[in-house]
N, C-alpha and C. Protein backbone atom coordinates (compact mmCIF):
# COMPACT_ATOMS: atom_id res chain seq x y z
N UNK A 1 11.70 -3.77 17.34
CA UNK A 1 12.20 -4.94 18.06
C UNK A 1 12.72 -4.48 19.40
N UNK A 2 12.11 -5.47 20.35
CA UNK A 2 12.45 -4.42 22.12
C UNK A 2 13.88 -5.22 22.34
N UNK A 3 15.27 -4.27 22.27
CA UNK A 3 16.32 -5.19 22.43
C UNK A 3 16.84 -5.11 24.19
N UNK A 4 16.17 -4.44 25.04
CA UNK A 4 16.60 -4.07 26.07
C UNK A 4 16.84 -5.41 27.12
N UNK A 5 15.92 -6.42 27.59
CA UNK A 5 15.98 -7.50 28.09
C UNK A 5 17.47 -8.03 27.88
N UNK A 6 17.69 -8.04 26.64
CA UNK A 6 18.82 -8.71 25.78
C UNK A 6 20.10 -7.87 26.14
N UNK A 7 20.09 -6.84 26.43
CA UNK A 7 20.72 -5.60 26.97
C UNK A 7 21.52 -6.12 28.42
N UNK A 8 20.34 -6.24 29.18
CA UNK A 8 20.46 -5.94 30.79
C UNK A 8 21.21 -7.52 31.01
N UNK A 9 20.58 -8.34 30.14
CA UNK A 9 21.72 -10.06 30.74
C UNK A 9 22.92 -9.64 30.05
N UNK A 10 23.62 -9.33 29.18
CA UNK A 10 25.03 -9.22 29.22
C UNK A 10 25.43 -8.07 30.09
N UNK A 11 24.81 -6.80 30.41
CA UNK A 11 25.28 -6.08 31.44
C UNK A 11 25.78 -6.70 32.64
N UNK A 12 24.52 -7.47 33.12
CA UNK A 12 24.72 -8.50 34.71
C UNK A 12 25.54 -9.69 33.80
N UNK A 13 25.87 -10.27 33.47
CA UNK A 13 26.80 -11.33 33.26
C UNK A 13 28.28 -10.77 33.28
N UNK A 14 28.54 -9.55 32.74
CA UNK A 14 29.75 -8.47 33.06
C UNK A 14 29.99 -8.32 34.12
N UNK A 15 29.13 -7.64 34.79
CA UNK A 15 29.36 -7.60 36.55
C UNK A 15 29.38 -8.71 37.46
N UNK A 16 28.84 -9.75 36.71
CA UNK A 16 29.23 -10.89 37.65
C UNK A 16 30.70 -11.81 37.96
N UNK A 17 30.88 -11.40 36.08
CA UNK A 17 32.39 -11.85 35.67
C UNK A 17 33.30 -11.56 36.76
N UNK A 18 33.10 -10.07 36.70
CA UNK A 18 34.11 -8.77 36.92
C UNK A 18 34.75 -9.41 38.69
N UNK A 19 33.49 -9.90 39.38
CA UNK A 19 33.89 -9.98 41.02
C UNK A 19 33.21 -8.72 41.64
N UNK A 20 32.95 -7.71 40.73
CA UNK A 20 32.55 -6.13 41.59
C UNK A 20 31.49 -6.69 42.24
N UNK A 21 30.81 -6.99 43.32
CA UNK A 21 30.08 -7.43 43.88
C UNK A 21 29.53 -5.69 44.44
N UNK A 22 30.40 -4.76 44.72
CA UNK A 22 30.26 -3.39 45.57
C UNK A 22 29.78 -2.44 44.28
N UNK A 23 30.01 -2.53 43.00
CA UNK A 23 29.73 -1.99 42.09
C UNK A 23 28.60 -1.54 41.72
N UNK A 24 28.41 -0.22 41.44
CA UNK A 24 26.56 -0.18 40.91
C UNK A 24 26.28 -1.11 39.68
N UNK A 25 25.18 -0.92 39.53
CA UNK A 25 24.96 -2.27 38.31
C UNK A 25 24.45 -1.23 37.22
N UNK A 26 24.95 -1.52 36.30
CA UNK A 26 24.81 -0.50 34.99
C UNK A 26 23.12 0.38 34.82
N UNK A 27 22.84 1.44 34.34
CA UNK A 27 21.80 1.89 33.95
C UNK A 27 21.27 1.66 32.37
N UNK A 28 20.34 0.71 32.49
CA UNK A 28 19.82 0.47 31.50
C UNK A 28 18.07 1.27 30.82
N UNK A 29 18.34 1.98 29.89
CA UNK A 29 17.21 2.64 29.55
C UNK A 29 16.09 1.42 28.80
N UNK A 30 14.77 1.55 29.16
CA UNK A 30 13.95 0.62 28.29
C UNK A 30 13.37 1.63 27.62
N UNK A 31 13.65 1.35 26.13
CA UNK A 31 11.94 1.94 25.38
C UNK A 31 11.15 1.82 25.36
N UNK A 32 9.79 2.82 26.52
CA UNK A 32 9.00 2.43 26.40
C UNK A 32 8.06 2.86 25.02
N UNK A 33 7.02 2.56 25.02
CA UNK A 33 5.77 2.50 24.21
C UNK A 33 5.70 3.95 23.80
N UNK A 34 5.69 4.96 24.53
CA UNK A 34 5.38 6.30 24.89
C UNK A 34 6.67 7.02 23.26
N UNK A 35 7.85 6.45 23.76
CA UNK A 35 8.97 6.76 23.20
C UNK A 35 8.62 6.53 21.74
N UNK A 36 8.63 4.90 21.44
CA UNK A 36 8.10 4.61 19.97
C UNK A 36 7.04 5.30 19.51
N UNK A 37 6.19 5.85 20.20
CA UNK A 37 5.00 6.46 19.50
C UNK A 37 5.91 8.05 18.96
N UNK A 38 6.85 8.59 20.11
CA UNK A 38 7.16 10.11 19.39
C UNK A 38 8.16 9.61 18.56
N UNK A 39 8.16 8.53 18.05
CA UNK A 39 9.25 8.20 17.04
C UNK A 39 8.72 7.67 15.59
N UNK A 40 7.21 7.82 15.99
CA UNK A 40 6.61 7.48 14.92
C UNK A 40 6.54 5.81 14.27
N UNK A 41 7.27 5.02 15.68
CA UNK A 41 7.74 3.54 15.74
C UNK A 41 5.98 2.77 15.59
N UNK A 42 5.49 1.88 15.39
CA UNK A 42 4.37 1.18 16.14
C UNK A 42 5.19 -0.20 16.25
N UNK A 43 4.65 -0.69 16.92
CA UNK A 43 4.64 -2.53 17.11
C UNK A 43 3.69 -2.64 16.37
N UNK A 44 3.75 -3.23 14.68
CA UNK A 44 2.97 -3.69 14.17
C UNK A 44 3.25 -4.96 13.32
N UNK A 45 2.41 -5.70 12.62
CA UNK A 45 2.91 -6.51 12.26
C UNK A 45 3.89 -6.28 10.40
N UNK A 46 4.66 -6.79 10.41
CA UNK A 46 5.38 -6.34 8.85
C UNK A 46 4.35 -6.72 7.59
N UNK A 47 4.79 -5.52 6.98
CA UNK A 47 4.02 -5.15 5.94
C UNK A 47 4.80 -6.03 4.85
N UNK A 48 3.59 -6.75 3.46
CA UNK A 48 4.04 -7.26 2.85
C UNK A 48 4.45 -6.33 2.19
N UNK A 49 5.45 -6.76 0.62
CA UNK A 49 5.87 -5.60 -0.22
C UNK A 49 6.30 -6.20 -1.39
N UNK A 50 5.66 -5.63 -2.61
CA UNK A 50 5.33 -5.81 -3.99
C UNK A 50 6.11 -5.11 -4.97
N UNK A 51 7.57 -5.51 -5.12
CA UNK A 51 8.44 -4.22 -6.08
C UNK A 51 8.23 -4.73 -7.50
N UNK A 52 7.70 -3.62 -7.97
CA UNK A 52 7.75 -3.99 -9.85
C UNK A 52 8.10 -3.43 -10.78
N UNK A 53 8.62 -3.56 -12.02
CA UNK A 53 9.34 -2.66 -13.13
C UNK A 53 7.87 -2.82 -14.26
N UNK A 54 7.51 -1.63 -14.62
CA UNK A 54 6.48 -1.84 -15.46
C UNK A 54 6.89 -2.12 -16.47
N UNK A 55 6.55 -2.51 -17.50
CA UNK A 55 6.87 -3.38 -18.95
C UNK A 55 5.34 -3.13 -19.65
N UNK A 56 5.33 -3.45 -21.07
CA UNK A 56 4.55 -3.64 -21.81
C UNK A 56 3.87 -4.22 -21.68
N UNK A 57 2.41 -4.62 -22.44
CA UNK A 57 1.84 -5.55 -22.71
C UNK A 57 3.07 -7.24 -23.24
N UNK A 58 2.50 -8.03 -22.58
CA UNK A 58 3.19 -9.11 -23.27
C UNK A 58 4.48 -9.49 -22.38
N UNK A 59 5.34 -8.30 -22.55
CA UNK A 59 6.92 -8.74 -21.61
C UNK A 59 6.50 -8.72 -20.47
N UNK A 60 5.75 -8.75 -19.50
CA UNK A 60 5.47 -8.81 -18.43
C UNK A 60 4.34 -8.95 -17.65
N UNK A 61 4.43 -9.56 -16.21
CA UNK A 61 2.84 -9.78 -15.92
C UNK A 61 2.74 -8.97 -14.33
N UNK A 62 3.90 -8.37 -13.69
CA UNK A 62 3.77 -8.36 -12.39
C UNK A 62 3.53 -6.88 -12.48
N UNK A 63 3.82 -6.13 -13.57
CA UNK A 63 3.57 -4.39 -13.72
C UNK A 63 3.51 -4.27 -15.49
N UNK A 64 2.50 -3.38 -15.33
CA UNK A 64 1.92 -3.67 -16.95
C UNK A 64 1.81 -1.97 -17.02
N UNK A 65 2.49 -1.56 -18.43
CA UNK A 65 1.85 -0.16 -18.77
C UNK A 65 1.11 -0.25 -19.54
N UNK A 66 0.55 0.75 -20.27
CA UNK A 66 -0.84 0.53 -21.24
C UNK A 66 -0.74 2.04 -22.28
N UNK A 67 -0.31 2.91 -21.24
CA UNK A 67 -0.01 4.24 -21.83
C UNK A 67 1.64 4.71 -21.19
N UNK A 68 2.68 4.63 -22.17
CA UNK A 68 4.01 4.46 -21.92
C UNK A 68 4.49 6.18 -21.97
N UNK A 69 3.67 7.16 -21.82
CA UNK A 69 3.96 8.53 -21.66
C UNK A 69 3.36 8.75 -20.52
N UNK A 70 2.15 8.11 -19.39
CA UNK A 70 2.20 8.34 -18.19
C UNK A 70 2.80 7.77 -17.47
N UNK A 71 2.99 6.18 -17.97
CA UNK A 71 3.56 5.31 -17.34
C UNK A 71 4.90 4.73 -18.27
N UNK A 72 5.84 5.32 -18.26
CA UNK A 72 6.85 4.38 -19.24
C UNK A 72 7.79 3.12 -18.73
N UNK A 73 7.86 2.58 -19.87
CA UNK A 73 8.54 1.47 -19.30
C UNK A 73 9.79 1.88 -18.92
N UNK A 74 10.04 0.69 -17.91
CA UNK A 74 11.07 1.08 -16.52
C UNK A 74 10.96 1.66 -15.02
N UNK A 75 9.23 2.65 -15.49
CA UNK A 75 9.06 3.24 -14.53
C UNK A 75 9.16 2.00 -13.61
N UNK A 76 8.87 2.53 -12.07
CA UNK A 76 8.97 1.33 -11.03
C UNK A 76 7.59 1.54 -10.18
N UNK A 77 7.13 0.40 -8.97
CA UNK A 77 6.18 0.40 -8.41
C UNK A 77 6.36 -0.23 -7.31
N UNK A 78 6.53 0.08 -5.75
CA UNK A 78 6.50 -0.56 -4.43
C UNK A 78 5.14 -0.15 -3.96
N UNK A 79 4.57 -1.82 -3.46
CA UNK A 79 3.24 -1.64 -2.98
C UNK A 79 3.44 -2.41 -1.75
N UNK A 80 3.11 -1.86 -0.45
CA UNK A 80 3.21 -2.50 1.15
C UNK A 80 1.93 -1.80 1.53
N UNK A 81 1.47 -3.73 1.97
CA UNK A 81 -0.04 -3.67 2.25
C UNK A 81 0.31 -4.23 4.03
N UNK A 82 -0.22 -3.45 5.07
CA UNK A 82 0.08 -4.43 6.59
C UNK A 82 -1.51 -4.55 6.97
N UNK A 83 -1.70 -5.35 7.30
CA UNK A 83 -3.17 -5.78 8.14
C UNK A 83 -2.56 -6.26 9.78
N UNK A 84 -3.79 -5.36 10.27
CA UNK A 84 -3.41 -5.44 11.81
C UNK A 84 -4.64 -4.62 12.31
N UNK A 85 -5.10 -5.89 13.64
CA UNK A 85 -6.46 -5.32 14.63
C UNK A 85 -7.58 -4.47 13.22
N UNK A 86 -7.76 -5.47 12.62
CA UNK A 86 -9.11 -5.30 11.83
C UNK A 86 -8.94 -3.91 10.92
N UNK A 87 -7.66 -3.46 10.22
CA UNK A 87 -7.38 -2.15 9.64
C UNK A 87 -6.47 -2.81 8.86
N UNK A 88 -6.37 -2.01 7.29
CA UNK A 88 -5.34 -2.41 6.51
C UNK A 88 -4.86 -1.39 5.86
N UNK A 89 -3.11 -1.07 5.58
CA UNK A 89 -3.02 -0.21 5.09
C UNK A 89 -2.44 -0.15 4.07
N UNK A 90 -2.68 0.62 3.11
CA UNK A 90 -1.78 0.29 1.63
C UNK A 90 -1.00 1.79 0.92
N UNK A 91 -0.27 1.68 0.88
CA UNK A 91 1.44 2.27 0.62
C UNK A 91 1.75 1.99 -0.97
N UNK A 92 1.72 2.99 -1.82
CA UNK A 92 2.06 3.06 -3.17
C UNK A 92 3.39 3.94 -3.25
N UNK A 93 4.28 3.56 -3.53
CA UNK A 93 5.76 4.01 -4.05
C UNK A 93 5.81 4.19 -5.39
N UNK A 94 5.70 5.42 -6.42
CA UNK A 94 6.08 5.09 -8.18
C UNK A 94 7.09 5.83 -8.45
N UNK A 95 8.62 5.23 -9.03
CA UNK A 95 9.47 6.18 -9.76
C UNK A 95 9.25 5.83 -10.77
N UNK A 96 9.56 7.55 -12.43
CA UNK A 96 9.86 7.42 -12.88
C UNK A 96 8.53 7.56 -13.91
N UNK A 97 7.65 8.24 -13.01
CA UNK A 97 6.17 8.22 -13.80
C UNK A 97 6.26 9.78 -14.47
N UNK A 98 5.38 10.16 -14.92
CA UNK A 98 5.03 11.22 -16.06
C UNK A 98 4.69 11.65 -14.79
N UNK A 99 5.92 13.27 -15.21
CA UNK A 99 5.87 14.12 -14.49
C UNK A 99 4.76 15.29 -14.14
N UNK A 100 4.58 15.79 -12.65
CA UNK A 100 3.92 16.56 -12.35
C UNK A 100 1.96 16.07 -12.67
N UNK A 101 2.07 15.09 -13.02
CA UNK A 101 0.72 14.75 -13.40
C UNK A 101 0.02 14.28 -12.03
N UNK A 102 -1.76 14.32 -12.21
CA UNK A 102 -2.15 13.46 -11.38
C UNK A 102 -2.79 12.54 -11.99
N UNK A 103 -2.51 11.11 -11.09
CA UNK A 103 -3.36 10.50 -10.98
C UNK A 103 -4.06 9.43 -10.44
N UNK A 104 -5.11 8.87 -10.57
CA UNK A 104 -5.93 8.06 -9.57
C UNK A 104 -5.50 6.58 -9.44
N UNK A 105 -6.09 6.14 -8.39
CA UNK A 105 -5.23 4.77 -8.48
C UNK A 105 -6.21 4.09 -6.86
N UNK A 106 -6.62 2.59 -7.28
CA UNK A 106 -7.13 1.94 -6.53
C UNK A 106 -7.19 0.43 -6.64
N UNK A 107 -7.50 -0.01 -5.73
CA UNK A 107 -7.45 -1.80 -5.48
C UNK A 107 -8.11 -2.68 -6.14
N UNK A 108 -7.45 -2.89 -7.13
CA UNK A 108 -9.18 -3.78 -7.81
C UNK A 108 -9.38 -5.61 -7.51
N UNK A 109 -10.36 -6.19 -8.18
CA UNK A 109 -10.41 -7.86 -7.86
C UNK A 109 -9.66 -8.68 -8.90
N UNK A 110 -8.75 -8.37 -9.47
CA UNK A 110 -8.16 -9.36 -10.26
C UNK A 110 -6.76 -9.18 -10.78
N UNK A 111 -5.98 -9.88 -11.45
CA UNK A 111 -4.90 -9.72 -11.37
C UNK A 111 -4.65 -9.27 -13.45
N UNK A 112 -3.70 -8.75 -13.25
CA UNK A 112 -3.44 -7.89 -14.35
C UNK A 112 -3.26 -8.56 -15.13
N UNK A 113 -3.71 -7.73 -16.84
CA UNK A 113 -3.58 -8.76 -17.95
C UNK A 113 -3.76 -8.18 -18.92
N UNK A 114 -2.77 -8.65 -20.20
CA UNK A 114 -3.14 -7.44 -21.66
C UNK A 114 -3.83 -6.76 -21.86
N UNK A 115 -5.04 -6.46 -21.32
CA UNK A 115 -5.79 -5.82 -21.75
C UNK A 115 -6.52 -5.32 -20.06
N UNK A 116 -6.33 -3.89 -20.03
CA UNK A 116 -6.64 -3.20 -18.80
C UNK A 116 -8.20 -3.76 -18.34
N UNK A 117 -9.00 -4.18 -18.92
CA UNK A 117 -10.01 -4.52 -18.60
C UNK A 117 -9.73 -5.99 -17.43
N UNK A 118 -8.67 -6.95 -17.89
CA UNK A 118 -8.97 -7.77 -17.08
C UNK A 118 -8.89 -7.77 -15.88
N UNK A 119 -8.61 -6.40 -14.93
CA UNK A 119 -8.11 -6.49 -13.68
C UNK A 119 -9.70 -6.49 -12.70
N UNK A 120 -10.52 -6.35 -13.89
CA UNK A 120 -11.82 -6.09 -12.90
C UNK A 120 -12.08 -4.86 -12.15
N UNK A 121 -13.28 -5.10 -11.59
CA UNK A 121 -13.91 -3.95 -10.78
C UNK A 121 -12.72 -3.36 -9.40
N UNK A 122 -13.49 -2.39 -9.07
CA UNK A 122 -12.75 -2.26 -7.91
C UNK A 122 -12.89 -2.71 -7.00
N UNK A 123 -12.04 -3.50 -5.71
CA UNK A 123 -12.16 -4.01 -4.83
C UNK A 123 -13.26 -3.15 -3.84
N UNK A 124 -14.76 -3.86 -3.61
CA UNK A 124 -15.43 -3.33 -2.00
C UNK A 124 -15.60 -4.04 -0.92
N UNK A 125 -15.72 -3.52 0.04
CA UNK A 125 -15.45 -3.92 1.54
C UNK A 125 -17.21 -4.39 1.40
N UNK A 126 -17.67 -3.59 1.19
CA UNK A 126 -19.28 -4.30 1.33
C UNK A 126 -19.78 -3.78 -0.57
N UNK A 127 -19.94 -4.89 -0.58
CA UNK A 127 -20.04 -4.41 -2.51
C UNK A 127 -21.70 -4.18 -2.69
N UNK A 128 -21.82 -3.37 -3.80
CA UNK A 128 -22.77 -2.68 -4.64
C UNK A 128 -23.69 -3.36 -5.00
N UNK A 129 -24.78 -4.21 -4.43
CA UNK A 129 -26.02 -5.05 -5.06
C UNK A 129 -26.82 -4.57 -6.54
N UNK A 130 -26.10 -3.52 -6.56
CA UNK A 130 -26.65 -3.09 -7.73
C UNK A 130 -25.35 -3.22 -9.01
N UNK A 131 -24.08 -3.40 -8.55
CA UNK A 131 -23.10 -3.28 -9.59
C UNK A 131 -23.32 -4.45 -10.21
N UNK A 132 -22.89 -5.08 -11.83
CA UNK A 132 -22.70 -5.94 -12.25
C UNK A 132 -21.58 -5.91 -13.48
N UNK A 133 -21.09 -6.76 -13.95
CA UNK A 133 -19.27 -7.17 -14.59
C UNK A 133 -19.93 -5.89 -15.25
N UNK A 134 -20.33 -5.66 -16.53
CA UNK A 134 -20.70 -4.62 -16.86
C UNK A 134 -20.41 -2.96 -16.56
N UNK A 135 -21.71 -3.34 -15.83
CA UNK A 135 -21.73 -1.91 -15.38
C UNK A 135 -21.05 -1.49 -13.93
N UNK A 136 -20.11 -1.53 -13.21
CA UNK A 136 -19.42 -1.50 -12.17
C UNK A 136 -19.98 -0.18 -10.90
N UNK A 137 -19.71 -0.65 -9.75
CA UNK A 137 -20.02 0.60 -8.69
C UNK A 137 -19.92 2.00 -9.50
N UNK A 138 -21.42 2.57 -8.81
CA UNK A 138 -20.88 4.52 -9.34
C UNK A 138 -21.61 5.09 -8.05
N UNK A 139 -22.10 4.25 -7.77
CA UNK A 139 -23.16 4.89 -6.01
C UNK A 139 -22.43 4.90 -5.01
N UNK A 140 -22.05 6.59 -4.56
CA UNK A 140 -21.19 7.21 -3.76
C UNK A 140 -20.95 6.11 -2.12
N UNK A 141 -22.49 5.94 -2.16
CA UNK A 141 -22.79 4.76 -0.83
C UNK A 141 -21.76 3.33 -0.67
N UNK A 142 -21.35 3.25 -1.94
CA UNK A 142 -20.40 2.04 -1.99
C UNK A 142 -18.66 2.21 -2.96
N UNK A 143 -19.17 3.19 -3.76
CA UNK A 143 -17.93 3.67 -4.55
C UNK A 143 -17.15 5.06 -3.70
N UNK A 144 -16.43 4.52 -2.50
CA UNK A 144 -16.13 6.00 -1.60
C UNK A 144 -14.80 5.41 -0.87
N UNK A 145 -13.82 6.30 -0.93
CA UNK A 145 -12.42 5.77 0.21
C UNK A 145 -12.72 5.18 1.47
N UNK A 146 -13.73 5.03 1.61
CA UNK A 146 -14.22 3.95 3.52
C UNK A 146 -14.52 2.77 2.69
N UNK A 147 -14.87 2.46 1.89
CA UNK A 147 -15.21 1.12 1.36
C UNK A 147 -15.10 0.90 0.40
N UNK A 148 -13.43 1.77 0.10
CA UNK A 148 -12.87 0.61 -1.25
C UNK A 148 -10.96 1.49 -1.10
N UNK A 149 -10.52 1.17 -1.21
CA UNK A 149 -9.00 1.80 -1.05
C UNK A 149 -8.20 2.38 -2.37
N UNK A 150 -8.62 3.68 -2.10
CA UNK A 150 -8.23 4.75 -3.41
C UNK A 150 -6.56 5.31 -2.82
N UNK A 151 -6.32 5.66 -3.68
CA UNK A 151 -4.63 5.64 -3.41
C UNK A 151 -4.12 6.95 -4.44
N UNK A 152 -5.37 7.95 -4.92
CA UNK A 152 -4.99 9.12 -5.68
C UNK A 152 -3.33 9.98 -5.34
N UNK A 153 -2.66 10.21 -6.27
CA UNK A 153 -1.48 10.64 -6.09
C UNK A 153 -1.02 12.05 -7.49
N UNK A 154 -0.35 12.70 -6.90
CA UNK A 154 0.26 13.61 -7.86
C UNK A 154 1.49 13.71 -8.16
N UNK A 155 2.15 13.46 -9.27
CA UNK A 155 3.82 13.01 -9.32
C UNK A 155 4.24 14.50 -8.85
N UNK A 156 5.57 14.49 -8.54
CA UNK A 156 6.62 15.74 -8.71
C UNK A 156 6.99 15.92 -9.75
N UNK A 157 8.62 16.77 -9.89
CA UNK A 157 8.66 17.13 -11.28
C UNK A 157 9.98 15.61 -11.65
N UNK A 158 10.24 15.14 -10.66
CA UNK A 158 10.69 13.87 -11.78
C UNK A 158 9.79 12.72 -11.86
N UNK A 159 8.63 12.96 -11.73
CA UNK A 159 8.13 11.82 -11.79
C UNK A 159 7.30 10.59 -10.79
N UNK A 160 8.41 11.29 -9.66
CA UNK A 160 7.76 10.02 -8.39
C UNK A 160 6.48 10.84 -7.31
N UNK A 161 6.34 9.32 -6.80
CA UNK A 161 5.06 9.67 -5.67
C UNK A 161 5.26 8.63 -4.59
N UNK A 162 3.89 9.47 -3.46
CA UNK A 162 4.19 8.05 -2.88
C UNK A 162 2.52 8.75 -2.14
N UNK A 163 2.03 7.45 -1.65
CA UNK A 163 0.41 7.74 -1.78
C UNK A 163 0.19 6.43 -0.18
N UNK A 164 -0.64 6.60 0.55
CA UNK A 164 -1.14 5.83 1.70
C UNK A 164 -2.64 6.25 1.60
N UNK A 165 -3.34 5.17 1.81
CA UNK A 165 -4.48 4.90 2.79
C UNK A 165 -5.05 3.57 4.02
N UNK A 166 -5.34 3.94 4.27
CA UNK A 166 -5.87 3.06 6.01
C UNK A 166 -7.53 3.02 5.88
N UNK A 167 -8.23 1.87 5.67
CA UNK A 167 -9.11 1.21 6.05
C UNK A 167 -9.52 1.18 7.30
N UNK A 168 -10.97 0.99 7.48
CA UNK A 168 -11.04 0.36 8.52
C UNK A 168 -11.89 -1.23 8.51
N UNK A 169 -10.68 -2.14 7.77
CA UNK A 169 -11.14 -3.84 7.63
C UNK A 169 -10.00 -4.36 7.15
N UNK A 170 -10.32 -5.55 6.88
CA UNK A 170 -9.33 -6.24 5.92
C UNK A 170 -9.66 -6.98 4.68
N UNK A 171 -8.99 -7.31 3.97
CA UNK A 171 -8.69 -7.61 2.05
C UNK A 171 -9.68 -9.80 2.77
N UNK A 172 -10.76 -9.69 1.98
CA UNK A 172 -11.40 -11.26 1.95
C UNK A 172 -10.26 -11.98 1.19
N UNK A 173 -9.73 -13.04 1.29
CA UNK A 173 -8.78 -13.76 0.79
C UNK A 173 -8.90 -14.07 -0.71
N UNK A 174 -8.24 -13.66 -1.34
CA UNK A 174 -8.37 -13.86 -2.78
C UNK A 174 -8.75 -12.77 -3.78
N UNK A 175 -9.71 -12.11 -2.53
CA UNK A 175 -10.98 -11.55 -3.50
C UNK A 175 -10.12 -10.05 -4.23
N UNK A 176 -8.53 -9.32 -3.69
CA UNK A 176 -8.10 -8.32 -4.21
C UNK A 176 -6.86 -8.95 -4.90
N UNK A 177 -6.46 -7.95 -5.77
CA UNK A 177 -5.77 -8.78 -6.51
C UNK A 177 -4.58 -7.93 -7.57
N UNK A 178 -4.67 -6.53 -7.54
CA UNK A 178 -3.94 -5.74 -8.10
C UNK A 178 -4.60 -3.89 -7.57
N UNK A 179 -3.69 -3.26 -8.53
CA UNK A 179 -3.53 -2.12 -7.97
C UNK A 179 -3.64 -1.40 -9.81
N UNK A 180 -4.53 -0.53 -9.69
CA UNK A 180 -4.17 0.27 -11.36
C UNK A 180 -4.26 1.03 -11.39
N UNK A 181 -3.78 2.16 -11.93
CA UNK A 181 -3.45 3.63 -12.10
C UNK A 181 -4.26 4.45 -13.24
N UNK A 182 -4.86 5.33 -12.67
CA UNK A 182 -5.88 5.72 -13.71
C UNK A 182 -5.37 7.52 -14.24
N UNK A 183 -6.07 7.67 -15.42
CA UNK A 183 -5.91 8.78 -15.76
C UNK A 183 -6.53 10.52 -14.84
N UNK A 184 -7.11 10.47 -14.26
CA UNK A 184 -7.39 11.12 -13.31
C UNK A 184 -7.78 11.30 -11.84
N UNK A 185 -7.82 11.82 -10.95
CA UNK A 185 -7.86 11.77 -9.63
C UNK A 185 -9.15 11.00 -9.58
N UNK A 186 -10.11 10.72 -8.50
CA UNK A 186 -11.49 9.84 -8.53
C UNK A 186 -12.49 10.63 -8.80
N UNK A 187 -13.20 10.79 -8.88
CA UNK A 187 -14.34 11.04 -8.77
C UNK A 187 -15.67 10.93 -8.34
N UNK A 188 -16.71 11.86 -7.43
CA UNK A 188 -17.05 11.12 -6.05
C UNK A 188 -18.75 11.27 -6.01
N UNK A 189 -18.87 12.22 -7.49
CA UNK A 189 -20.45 12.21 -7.36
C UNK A 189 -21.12 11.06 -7.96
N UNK A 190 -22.46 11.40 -7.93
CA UNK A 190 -23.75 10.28 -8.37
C UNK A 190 -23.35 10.22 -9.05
N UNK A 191 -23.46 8.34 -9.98
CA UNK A 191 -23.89 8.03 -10.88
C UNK A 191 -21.95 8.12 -11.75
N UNK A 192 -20.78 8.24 -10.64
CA UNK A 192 -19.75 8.49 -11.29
C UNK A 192 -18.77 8.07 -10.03
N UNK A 193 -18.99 8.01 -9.22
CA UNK A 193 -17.63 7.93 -7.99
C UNK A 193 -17.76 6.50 -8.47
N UNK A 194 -15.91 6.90 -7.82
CA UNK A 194 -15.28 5.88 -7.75
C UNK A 194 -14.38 5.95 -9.35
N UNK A 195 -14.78 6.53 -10.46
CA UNK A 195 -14.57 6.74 -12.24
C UNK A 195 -13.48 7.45 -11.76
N UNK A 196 -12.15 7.43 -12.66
CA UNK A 196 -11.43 7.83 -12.96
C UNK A 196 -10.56 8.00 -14.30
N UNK A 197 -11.07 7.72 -14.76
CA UNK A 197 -10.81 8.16 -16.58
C UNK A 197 -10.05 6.52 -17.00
N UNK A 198 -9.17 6.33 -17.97
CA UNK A 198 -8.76 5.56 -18.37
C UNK A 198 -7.57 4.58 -17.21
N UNK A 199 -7.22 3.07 -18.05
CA UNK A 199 -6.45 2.45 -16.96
C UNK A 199 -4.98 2.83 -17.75
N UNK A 200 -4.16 3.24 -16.58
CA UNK A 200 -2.77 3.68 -17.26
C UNK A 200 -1.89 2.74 -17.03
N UNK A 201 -2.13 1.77 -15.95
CA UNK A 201 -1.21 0.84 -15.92
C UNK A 201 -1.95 -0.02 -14.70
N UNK A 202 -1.29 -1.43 -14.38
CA UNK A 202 -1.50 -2.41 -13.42
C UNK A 202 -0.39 -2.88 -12.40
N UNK A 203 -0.41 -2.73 -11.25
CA UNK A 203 0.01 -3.95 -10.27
C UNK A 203 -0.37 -5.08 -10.28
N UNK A 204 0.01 -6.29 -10.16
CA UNK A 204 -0.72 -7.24 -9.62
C UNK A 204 0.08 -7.48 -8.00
N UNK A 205 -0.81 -7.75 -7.66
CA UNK A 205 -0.25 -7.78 -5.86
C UNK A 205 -1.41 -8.80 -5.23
N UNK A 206 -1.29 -9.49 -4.47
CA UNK A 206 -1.90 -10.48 -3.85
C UNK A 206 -2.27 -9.83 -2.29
N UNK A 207 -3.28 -9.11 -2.42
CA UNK A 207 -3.07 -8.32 -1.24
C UNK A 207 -4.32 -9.14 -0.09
């Protein structure tokens, strides 16, 4: 937020008060652009954000575990998705997960539900003419981090992570719909990318 403008009128409204008419007029620094960038600042637009407590099957619908020794209940889940100038980026936060482990984790089309299957395929930017409900993307050409948003992570030793990737597009309205955590990192050859072993748990996020 550029507060400097906002700065410089109560400076000059001071000096005008004052009568100093002979007075220098205060030095006001602006931040520029240059500054926010070595600050790691952008002007972007705010990122939405998805906090969830995983729960069981049944007690819950917004974070679902499935396997309560990778994922136990209580663990937690912050998901901040920002879209901006045709790029989207998505931000996975997990405390409280099974330690030192890895594992995989990506965007899929549907929203979470008793049974890990219902979250659907994985979300693609240009989808697989060959995938169907069935048999889902495995052709590297369409099952790959440029055209689908993998979010692989490795806990520490208590447990947490925190995982980013950046696109280059944005989420079709509707069409993504959660986030699920798989038993192993991805996997990227023929006839298998995009596979990551079992579903360990769900987001649902409206991304």
């Amino acid at each position: 937020m550029r507060t400097a403008p906002f700065a410089v009128g109560l400076a000059l409204t001071a000096l005008l008060a004052s009568g100093c008419a002979d007075a220098e007029p205060p030095v006001v620094e602006e931040e520029s652009a240059a500054t926010d960038d070595a600050r790691g600042i952008q002007a972007t637009a705010s990122p939405s954000v998805t906090a969830s407590t995983f729960l069981p099957p049944g007690e819950g619908t917004g974070a679902i575990t499935y396997d309560e020794t990778a994922v136990p209940e209580g663990a937690t889940s912050d998901v901040q998705v920002r879209e901006q100038d045709g790029q989207t980026s998505v931000r996975f936060t997990g405390t409280g997960l099974e330690a030192d482990r890895d594992f995989g984790a990506h965007v899929h089309t549907r929203p979470c539900g008793e049974d890990p299957a219902d979250a659907g395929p994985h979300y693609q930017n240009e989808v697989d003419p060959a995938a169907t409900e069935d048999e889902p993307s495995t052709d590297p050409e369409y099952a790959n981090p440029e055209n689908e948003v993998w979010l692989d992570f490795t806990t520490d030793e208590s447990g947490n992570a925190v995982s980013e990737a950046t696109v280059d597009w944005e989420f079709r309205e509707g069409e993504a719909r959660s986030l699920v955590l798989h038993e192993h990192h991805t996997n990227t050859g023929e006839g298998e990318a995009g596979t990551a072993g079992d579903r360990l748990a769900c987001v649902s996020v409206d991304f």
